[in-house]
N, C-alpha and C. Protein backbone atom coordinates (compact mmCIF):
# COMPACT_ATOMS: atom_id res chain seq x y z
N UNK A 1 -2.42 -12.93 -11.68
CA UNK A 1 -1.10 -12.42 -11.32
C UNK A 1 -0.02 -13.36 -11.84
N UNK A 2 1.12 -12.48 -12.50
CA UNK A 2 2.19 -13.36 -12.97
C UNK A 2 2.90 -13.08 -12.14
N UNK A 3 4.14 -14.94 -11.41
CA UNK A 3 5.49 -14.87 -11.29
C UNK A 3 6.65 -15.02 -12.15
N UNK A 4 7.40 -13.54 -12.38
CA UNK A 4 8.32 -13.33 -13.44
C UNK A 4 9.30 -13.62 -12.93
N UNK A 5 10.80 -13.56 -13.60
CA UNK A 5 11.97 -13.31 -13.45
C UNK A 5 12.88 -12.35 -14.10
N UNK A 6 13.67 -11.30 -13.34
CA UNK A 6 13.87 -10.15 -13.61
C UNK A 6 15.77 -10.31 -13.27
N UNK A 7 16.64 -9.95 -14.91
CA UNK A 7 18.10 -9.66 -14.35
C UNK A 7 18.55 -8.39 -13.72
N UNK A 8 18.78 -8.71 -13.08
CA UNK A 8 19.80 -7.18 -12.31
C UNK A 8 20.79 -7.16 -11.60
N UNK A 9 21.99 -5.98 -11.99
CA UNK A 9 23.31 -6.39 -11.75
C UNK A 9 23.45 -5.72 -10.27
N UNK A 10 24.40 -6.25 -9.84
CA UNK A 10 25.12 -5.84 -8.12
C UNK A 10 24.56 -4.51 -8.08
N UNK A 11 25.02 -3.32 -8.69
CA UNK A 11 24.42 -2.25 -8.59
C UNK A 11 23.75 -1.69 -8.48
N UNK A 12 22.66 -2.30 -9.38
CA UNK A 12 20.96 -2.63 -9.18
C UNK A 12 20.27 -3.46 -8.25
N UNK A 13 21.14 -3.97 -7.39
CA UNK A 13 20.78 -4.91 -6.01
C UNK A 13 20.56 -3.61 -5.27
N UNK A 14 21.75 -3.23 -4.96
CA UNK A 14 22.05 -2.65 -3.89
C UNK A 14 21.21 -0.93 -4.18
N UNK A 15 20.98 -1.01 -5.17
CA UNK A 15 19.96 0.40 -5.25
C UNK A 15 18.75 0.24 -4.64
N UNK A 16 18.44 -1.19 -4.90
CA UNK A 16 16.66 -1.74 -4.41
C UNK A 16 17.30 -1.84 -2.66
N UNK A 17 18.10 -2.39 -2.35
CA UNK A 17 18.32 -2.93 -0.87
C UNK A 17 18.66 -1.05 -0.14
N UNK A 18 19.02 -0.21 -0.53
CA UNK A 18 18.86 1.12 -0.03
C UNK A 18 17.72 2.04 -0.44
N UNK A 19 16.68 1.53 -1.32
CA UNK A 19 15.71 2.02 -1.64
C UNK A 19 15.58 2.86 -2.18
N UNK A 20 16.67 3.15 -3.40
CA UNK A 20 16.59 4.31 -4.05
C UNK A 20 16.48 4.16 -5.33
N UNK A 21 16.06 2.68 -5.92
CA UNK A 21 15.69 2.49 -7.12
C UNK A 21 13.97 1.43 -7.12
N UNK A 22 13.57 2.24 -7.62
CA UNK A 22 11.70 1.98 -7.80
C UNK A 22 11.03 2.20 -9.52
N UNK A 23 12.41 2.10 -9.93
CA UNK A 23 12.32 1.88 -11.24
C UNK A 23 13.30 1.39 -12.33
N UNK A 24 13.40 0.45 -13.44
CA UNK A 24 13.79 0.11 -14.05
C UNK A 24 13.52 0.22 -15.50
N UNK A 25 14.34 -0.23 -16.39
CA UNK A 25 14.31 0.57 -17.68
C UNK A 25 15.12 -0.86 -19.03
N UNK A 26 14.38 -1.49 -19.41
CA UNK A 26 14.56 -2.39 -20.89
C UNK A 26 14.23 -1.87 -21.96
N UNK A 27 15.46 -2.16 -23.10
CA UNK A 27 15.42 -1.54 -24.91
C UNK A 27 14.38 -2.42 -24.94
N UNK A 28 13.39 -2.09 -25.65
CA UNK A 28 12.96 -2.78 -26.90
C UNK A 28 13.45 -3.48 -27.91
N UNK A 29 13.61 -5.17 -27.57
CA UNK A 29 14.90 -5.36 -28.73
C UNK A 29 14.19 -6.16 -29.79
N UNK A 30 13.23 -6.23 -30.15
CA UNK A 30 12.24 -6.90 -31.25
C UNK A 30 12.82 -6.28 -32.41
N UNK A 31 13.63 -7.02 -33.03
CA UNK A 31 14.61 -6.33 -34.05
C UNK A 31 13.49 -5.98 -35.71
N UNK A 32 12.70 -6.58 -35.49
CA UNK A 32 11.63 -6.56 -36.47
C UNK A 32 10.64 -5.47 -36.57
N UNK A 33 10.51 -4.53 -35.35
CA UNK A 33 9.75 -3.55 -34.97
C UNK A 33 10.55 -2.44 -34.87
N UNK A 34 10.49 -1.30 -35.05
CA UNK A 34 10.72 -0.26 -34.93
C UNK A 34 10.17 0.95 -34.33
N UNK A 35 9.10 0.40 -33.31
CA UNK A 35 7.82 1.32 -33.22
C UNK A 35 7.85 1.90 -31.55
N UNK A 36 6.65 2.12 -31.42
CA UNK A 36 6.41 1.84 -30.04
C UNK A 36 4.75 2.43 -29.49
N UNK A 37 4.17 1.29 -28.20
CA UNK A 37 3.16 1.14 -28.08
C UNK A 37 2.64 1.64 -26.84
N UNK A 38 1.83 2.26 -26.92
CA UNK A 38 1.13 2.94 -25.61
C UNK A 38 0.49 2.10 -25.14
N UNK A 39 0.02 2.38 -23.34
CA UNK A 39 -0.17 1.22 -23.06
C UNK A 39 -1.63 1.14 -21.87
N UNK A 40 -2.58 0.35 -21.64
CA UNK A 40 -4.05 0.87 -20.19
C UNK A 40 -3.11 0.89 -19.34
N UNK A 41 -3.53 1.15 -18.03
CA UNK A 41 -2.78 0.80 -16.79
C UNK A 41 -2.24 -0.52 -16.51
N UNK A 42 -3.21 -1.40 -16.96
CA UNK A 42 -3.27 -2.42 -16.45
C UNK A 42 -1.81 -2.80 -17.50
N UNK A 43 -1.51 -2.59 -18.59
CA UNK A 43 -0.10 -3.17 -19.26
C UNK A 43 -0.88 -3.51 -20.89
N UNK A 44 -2.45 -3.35 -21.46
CA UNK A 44 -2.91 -3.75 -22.11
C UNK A 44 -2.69 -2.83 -23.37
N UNK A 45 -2.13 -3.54 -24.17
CA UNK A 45 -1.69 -2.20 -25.88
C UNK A 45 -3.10 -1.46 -25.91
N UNK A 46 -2.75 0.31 -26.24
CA UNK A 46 -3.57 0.60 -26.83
C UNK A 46 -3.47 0.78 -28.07
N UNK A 47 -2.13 1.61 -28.68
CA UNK A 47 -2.42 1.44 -29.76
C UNK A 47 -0.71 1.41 -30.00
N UNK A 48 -0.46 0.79 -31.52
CA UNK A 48 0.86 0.99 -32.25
C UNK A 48 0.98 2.13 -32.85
N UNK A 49 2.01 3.13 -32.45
CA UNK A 49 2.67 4.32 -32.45
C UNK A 49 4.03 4.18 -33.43
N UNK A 50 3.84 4.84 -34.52
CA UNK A 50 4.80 4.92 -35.48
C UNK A 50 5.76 6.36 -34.79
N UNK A 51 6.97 5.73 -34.87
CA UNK A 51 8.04 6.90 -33.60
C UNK A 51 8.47 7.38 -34.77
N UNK A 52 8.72 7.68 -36.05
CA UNK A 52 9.17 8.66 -37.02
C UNK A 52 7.59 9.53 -37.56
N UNK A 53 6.54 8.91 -37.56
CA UNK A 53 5.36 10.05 -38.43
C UNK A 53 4.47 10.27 -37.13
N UNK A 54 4.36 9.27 -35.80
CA UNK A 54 3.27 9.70 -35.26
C UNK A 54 2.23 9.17 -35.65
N UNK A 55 1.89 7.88 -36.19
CA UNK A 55 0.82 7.74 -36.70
C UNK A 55 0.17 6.44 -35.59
N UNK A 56 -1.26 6.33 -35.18
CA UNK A 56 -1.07 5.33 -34.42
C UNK A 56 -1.97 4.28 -35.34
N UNK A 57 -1.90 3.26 -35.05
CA UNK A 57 -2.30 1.81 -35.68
C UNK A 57 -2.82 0.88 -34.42
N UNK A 58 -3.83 -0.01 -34.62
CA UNK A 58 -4.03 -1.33 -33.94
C UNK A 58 -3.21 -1.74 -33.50
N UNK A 59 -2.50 -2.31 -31.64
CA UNK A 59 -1.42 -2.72 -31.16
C UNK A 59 -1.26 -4.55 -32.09
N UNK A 60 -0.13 -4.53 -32.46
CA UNK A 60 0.26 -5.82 -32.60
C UNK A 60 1.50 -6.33 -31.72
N UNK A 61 1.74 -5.35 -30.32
CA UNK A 61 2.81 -6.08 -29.84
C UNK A 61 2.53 -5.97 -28.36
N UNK A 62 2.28 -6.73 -27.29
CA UNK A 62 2.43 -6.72 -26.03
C UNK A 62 3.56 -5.84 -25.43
N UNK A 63 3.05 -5.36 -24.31
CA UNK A 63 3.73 -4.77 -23.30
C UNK A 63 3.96 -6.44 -22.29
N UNK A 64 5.31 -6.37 -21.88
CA UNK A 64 6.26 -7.27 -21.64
C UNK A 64 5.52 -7.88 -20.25
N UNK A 65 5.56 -6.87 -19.09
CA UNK A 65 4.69 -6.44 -17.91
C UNK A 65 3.31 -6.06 -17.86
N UNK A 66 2.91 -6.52 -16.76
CA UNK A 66 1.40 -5.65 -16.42
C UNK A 66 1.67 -5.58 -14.98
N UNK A 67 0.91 -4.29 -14.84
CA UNK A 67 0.61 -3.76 -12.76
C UNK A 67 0.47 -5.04 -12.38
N UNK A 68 0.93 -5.15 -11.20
CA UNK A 68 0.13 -6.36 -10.75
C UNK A 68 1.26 -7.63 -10.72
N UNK A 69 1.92 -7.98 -11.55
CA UNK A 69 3.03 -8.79 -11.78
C UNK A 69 4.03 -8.67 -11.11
N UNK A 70 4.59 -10.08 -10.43
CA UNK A 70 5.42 -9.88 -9.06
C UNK A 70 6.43 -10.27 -10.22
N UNK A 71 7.65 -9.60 -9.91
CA UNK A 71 8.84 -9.68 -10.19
C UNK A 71 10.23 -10.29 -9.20
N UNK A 72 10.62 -11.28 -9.49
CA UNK A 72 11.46 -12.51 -8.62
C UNK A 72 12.80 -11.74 -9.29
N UNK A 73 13.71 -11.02 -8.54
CA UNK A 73 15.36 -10.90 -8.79
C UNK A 73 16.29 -11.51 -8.95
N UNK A 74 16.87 -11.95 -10.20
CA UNK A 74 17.74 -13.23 -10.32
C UNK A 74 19.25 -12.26 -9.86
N UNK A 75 19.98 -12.40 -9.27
CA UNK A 75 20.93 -11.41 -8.80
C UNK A 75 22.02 -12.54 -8.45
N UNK A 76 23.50 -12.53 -9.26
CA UNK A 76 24.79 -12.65 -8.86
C UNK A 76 24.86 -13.11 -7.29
N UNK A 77 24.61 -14.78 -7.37
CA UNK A 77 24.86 -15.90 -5.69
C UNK A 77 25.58 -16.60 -5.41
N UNK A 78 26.10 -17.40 -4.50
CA UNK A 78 26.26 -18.89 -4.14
C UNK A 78 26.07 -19.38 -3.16
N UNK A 79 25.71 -20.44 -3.13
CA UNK A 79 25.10 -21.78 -2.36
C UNK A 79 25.92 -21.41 -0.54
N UNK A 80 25.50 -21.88 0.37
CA UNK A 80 26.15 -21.73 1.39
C UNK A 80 25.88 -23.39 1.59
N UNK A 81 26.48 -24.17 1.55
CA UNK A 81 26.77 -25.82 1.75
C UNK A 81 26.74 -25.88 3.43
N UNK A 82 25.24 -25.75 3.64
CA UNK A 82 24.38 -26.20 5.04
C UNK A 82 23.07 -26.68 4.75
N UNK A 83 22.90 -27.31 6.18
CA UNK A 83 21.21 -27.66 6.07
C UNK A 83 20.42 -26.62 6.93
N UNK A 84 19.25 -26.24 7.13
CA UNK A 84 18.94 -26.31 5.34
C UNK A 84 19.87 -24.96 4.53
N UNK A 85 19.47 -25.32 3.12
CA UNK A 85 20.35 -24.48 2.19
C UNK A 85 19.67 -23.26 2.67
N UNK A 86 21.06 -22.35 2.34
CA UNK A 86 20.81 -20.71 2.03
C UNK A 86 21.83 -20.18 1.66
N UNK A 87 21.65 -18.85 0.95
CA UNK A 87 22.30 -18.61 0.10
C UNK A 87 22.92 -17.20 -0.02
N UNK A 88 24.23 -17.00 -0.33
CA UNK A 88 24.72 -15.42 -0.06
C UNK A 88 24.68 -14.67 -1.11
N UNK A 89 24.69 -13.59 -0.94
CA UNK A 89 24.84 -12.59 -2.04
C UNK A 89 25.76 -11.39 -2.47
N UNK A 90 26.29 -11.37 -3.53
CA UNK A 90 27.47 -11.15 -4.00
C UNK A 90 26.86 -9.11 -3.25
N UNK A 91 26.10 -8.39 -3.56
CA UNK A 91 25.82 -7.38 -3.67
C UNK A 91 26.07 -7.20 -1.83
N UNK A 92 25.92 -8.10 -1.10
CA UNK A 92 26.07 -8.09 0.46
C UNK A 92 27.40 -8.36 0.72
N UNK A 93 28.00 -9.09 0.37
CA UNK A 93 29.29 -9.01 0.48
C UNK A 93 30.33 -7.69 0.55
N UNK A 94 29.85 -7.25 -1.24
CA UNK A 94 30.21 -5.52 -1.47
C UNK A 94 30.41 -4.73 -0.43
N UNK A 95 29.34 -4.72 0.24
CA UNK A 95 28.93 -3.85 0.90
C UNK A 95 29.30 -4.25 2.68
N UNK A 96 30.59 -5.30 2.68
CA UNK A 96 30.66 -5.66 3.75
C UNK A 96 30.06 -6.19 4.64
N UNK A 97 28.23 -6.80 4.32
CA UNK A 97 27.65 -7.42 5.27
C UNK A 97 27.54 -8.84 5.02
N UNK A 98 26.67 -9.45 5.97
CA UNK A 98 26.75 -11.09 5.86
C UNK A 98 27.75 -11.96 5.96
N UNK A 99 27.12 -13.10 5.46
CA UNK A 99 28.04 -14.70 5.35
C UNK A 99 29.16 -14.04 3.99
N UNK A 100 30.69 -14.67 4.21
CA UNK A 100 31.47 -14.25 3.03
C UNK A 100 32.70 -13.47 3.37
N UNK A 101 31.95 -12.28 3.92
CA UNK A 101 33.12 -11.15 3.86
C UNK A 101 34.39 -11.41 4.20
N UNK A 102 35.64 -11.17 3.31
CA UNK A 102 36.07 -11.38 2.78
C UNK A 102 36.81 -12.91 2.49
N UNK A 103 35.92 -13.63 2.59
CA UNK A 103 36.32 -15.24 1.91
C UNK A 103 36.35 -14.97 0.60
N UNK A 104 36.86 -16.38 -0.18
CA UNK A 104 37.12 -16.59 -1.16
C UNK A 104 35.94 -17.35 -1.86
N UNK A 105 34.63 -16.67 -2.74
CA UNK A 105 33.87 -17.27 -3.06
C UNK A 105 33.96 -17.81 -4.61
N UNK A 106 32.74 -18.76 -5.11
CA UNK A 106 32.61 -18.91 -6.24
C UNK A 106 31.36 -18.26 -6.67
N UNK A 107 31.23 -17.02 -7.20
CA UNK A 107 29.95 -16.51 -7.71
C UNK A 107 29.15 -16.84 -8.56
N UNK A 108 27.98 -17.32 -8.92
CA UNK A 108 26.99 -17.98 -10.04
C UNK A 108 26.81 -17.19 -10.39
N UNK A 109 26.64 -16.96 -11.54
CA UNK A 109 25.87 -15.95 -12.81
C UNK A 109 24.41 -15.52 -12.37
N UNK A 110 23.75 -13.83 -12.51
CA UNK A 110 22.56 -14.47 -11.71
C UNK A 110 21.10 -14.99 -12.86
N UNK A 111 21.84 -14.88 -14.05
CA UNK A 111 20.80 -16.13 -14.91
C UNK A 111 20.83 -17.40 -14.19
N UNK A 112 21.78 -18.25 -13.97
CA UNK A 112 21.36 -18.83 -13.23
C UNK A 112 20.45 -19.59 -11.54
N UNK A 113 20.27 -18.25 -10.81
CA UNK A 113 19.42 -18.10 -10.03
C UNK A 113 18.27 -19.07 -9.88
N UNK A 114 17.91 -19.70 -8.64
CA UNK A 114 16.99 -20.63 -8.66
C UNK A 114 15.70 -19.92 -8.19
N UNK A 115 14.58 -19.68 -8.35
CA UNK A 115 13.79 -19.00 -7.52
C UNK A 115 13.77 -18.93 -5.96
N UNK A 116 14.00 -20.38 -5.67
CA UNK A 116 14.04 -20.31 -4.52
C UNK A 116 14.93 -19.95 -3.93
N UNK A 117 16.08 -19.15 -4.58
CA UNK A 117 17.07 -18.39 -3.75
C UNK A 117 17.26 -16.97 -3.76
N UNK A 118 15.97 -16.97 -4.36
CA UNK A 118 15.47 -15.26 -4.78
C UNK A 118 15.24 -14.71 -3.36
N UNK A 119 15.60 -13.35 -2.77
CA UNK A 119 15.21 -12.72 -1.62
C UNK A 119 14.64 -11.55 -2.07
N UNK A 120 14.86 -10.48 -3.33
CA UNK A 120 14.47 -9.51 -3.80
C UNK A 120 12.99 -9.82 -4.59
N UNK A 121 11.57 -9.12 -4.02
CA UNK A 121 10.59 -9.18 -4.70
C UNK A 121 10.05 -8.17 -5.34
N UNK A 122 9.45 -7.93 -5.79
CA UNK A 122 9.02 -6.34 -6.63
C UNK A 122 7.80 -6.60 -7.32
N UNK A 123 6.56 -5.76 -7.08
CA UNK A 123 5.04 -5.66 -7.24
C UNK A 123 5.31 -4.54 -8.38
N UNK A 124 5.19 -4.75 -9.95
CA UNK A 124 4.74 -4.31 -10.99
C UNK A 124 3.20 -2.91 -11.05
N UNK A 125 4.03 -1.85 -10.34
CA UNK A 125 2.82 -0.48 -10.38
C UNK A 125 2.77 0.17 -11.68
N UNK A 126 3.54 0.12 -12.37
CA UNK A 126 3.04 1.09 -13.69
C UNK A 126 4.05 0.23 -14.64
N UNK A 127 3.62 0.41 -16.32
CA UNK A 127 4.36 0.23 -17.22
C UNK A 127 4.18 1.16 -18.27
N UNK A 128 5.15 1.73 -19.13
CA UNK A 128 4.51 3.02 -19.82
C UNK A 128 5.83 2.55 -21.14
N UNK A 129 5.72 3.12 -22.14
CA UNK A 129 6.75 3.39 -23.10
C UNK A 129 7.34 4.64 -23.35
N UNK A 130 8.94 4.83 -23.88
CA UNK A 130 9.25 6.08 -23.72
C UNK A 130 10.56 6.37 -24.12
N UNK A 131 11.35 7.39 -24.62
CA UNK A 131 12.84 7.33 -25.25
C UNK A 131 13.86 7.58 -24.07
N UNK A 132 14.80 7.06 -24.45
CA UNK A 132 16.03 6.68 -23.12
C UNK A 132 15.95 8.29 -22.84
N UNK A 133 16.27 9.18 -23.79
CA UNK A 133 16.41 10.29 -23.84
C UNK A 133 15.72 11.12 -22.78
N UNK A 134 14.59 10.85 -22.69
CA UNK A 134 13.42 11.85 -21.77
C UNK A 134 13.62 11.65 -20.89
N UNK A 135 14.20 11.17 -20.37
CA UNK A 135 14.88 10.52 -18.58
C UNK A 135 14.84 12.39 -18.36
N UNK A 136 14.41 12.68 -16.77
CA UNK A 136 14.41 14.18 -16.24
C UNK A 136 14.97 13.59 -14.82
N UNK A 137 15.57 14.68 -14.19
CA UNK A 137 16.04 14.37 -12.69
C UNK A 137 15.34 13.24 -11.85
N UNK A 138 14.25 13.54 -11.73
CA UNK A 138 13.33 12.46 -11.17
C UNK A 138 13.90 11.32 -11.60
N UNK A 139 13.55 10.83 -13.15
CA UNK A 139 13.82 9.76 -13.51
C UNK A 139 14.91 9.22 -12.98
N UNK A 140 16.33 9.95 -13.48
CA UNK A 140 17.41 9.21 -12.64
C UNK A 140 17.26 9.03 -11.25
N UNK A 141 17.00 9.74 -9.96
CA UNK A 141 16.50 9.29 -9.22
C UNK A 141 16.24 8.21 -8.60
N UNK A 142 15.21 7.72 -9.17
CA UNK A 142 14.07 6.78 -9.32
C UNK A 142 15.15 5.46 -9.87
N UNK A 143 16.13 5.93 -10.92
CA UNK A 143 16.85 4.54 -11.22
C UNK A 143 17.86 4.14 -10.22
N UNK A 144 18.08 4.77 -8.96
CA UNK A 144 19.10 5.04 -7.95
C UNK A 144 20.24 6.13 -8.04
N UNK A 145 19.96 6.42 -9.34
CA UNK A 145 21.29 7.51 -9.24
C UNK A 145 21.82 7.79 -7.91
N UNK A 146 22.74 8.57 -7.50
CA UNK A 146 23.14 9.03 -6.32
C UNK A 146 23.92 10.10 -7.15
N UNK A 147 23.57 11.41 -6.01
CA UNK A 147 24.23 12.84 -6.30
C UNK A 147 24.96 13.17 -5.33
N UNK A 148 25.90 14.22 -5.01
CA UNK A 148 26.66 14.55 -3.90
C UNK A 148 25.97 15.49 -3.32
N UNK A 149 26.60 15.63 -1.57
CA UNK A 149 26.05 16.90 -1.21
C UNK A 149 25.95 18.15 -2.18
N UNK A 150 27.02 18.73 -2.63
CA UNK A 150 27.26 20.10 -3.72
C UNK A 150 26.13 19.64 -4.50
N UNK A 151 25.91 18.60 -5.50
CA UNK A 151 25.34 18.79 -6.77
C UNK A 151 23.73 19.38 -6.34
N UNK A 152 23.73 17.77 -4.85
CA UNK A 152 22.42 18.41 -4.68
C UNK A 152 21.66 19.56 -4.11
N UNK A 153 22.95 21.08 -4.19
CA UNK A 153 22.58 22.38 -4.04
C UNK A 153 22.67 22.92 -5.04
N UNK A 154 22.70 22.22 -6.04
CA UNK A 154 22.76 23.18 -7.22
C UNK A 154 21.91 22.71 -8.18
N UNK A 155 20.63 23.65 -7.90
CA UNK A 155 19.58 23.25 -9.20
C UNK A 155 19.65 22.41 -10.68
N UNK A 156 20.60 23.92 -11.10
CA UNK A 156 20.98 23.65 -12.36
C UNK A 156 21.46 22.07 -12.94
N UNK A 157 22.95 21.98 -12.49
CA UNK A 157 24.17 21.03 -12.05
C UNK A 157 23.56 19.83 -11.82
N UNK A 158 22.52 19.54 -11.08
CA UNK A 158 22.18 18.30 -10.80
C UNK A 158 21.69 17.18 -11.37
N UNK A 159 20.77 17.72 -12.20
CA UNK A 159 19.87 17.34 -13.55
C UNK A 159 21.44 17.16 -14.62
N UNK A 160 22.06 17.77 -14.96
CA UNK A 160 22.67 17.20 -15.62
C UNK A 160 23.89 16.13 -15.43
N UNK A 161 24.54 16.45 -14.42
CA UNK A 161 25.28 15.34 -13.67
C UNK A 161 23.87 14.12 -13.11
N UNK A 162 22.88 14.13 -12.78
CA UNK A 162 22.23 12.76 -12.75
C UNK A 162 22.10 12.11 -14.43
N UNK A 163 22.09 12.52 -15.21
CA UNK A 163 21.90 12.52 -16.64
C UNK A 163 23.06 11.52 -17.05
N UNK A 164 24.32 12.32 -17.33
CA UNK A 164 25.43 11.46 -17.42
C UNK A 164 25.64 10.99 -16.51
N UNK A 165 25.40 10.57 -15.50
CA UNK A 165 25.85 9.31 -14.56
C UNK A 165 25.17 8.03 -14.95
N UNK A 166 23.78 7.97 -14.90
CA UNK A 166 22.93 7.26 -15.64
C UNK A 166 23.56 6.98 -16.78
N UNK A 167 23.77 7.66 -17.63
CA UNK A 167 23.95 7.10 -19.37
C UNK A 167 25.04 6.62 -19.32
N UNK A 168 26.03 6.77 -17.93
CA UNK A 168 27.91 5.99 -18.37
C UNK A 168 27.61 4.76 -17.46
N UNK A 169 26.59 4.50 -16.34
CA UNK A 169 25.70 3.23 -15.93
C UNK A 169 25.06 2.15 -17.45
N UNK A 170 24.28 3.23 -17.61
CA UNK A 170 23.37 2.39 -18.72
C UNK A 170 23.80 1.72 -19.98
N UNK A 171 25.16 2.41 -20.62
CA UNK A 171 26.08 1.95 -21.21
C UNK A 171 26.89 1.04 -20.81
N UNK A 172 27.51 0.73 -19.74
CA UNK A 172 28.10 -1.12 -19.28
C UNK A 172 26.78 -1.87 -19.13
N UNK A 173 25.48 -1.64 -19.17
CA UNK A 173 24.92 -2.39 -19.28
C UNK A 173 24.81 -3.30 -20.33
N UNK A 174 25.12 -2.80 -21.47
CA UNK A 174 24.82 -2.97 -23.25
C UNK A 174 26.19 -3.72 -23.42
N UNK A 175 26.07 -4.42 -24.37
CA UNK A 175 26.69 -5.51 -25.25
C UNK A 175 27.40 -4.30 -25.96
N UNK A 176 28.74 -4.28 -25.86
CA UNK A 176 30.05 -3.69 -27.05
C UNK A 176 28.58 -3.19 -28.10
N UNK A 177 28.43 -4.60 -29.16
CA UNK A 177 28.42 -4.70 -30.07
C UNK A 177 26.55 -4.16 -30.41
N UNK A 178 25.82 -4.05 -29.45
CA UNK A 178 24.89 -3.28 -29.34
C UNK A 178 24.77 -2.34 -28.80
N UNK A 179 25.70 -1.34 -28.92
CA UNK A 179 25.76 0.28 -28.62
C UNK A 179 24.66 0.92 -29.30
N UNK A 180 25.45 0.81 -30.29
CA UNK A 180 25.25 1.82 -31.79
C UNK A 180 23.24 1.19 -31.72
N UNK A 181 22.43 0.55 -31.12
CA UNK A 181 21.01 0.70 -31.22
C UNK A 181 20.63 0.27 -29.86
N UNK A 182 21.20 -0.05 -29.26
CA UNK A 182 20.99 0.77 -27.55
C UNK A 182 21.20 1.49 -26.61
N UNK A 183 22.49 2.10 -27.15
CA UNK A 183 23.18 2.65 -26.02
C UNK A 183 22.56 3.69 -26.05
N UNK A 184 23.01 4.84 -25.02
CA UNK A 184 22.46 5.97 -24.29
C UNK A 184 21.97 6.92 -25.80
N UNK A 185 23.13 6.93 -26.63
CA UNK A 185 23.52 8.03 -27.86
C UNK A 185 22.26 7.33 -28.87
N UNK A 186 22.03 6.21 -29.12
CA UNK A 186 20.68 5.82 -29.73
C UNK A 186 19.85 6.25 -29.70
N UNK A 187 19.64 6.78 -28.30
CA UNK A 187 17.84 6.95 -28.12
C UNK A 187 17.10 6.17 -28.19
N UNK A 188 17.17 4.62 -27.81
CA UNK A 188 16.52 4.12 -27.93
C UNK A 188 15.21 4.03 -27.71
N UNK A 189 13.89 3.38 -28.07
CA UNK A 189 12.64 3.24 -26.98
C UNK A 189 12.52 2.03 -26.13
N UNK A 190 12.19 2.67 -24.86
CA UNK A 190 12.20 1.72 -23.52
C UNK A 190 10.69 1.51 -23.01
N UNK A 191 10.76 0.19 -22.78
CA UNK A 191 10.00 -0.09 -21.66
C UNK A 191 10.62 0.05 -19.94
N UNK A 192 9.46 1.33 -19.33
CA UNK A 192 9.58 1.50 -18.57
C UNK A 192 8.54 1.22 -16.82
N UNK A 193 9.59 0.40 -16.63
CA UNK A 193 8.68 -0.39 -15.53
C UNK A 193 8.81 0.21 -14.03
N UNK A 194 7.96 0.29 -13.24
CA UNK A 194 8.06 1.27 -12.16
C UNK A 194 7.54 0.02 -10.78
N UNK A 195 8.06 -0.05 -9.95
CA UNK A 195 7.66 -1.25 -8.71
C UNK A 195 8.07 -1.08 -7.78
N UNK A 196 7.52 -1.80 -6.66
CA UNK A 196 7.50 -1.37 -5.08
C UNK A 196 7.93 -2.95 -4.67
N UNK A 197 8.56 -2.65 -3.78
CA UNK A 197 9.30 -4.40 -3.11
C UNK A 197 8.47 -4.42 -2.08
N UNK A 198 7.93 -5.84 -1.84
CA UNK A 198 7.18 -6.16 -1.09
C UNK A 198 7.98 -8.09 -0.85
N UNK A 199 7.41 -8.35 0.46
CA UNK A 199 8.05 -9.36 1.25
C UNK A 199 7.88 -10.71 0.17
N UNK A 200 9.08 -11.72 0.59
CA UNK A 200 8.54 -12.91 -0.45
C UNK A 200 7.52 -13.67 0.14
N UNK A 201 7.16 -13.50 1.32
CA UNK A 201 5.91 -14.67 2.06
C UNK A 201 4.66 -13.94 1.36
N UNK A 202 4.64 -12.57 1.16
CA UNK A 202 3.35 -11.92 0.24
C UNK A 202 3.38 -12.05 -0.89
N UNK A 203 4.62 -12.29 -1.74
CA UNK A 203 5.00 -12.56 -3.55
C UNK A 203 4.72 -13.93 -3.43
N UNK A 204 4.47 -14.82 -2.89
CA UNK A 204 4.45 -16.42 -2.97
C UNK A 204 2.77 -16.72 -2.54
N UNK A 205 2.04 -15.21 -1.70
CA UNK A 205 0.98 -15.79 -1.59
C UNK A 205 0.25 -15.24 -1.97
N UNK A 206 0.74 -14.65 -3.44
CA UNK A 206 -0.31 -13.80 -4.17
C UNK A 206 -0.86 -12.91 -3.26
N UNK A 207 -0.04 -11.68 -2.90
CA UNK A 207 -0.93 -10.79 -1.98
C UNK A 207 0.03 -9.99 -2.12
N UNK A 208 -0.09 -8.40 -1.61
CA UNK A 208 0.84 -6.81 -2.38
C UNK A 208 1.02 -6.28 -0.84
C-alpha cells in the first residue's frame, strides 16, 4: 500500500466533506505521449492504446494510482499557534464552521501542506482511462456537481446543465496557457480515479 499526496481546491474539499464527490479526474500531461493505456484493477498497464488508429501495443507507461492507495489531501491551511498544534481550514471557514470565522487569516498554499495536517483521507477503488468528453450525468455527479431542484425534474435538462457546470469548473482548474490541450474543448485523456474516504487512524494504519 502506497501513502500519496493529492491537490485539491476549496471546492473539491467541500465536495468530499458533503459527500458528493467520490471521484476525481487528472490530464495526462506526459507531453511526450499522446496515447492512452488501459488498465487490471489493480492499476497494472495492460496495454498501450493508440487514441487516433486504435491500435494497442505493450504498456510503456504506468497508471499514476493503484486500488488500494491511500490518498493524503493537501488542501488550502494555517497553523493555529497552540499546543499542541492544529490546524484550520480554509474550505471550513467558507462554509462558516470552526476556528477563524470571520478573522483575519494567513492562508498556506495547499502544496505546501504538511501531512500531518492532512484531515481528508481517500482509499484508491478504481483507476480506469478515458476522454474528458465521455463524462455522462453520473459522472458529473460523482465529481460533486450540484443540480437544482427544477433541473433535477427534468430528465433531459439535467445531463446537460451537469455537463457545462463541470466543464466551466474544470476549466479554472487549468493554467490560461494550457487550455488549448487541457481544457474541457480539448478532449483531453484523463486519468480517472474513483475513492472512498476513510478515517486517518485507518490511512496511518494501513487498514480500509
Amino acid at each position: 500500500m502506497r501513502v500519496l499526496p493529492i491537490l485539491l481546491n476549496t471546492d473539491m474539499v467541500r465536495a468530499i466533506l458533503d459527500g458528493r464527490k467520490t471521484v476525481t479526474r487528472r490530464a495526462i500531461k506526459n507531453k511526450d505521449i499522446v496515447n492512452a493505456w488501459d488498465c487490471e484493477a489493480d492499476g497494472t498497464p495492460i496495454a498501450f492504446v493508440d487514441q487516433w488508429t486504435g491500435d494497442s501495443y505493450p504498456p510503456t507507461y504506468p497508471c499514476p494510482y493503484q486500488p488500494g492507495d491511500i490518498l493524503y489531501v493537501r488542501e488550502t491551511w494555517s497553523p493555529v499557534l497552540v499546543r499542541p498544534k492544529r490546524y484550520i481550514y480554509k474550505a471550513d471557514v467558507e462554509r462558516g464552521i470552526g476556528e477563524g470565522v470571520g478573522l483575519p487569516i494567513k492562508w498556506r498554499p495547499s502544496i505546501h501542506m504538511p501531512k500531518e495536517a492532512a484531515r481528508l483521507f481517500l482509499r484508491v477503488t478504481d483507476v480506469r482511462v478515458e476522454r474528458l468528453q465521455e463524462m455522462r450525468l453520473i459522472d458529473c455527479l460523482k465529481e460533486g456537481v450540484q443540480l437544482t431542484i427544477a433541473e433535477q425534474g427534468d430528465l433531459v435538462i439535467q445531463g446537460v446543465r451537469a455537463r457545462d457546470r463541470f466543464s466551466g469548473v474544470w476549466d479554472t482548474t487549468i493554467k490560461p496557457a494550457d487550455l488549448s490541450a487541457y481544457g474541457w474543448a480539448a478532449n483531453p485523456w484523463m486519468w480517472v480515479v474513483e475513492f472512498e474516504r476513510i478515517s486517518k487512524e485507518a490511512a496511518l494504519a494501513g487498514k480500509g
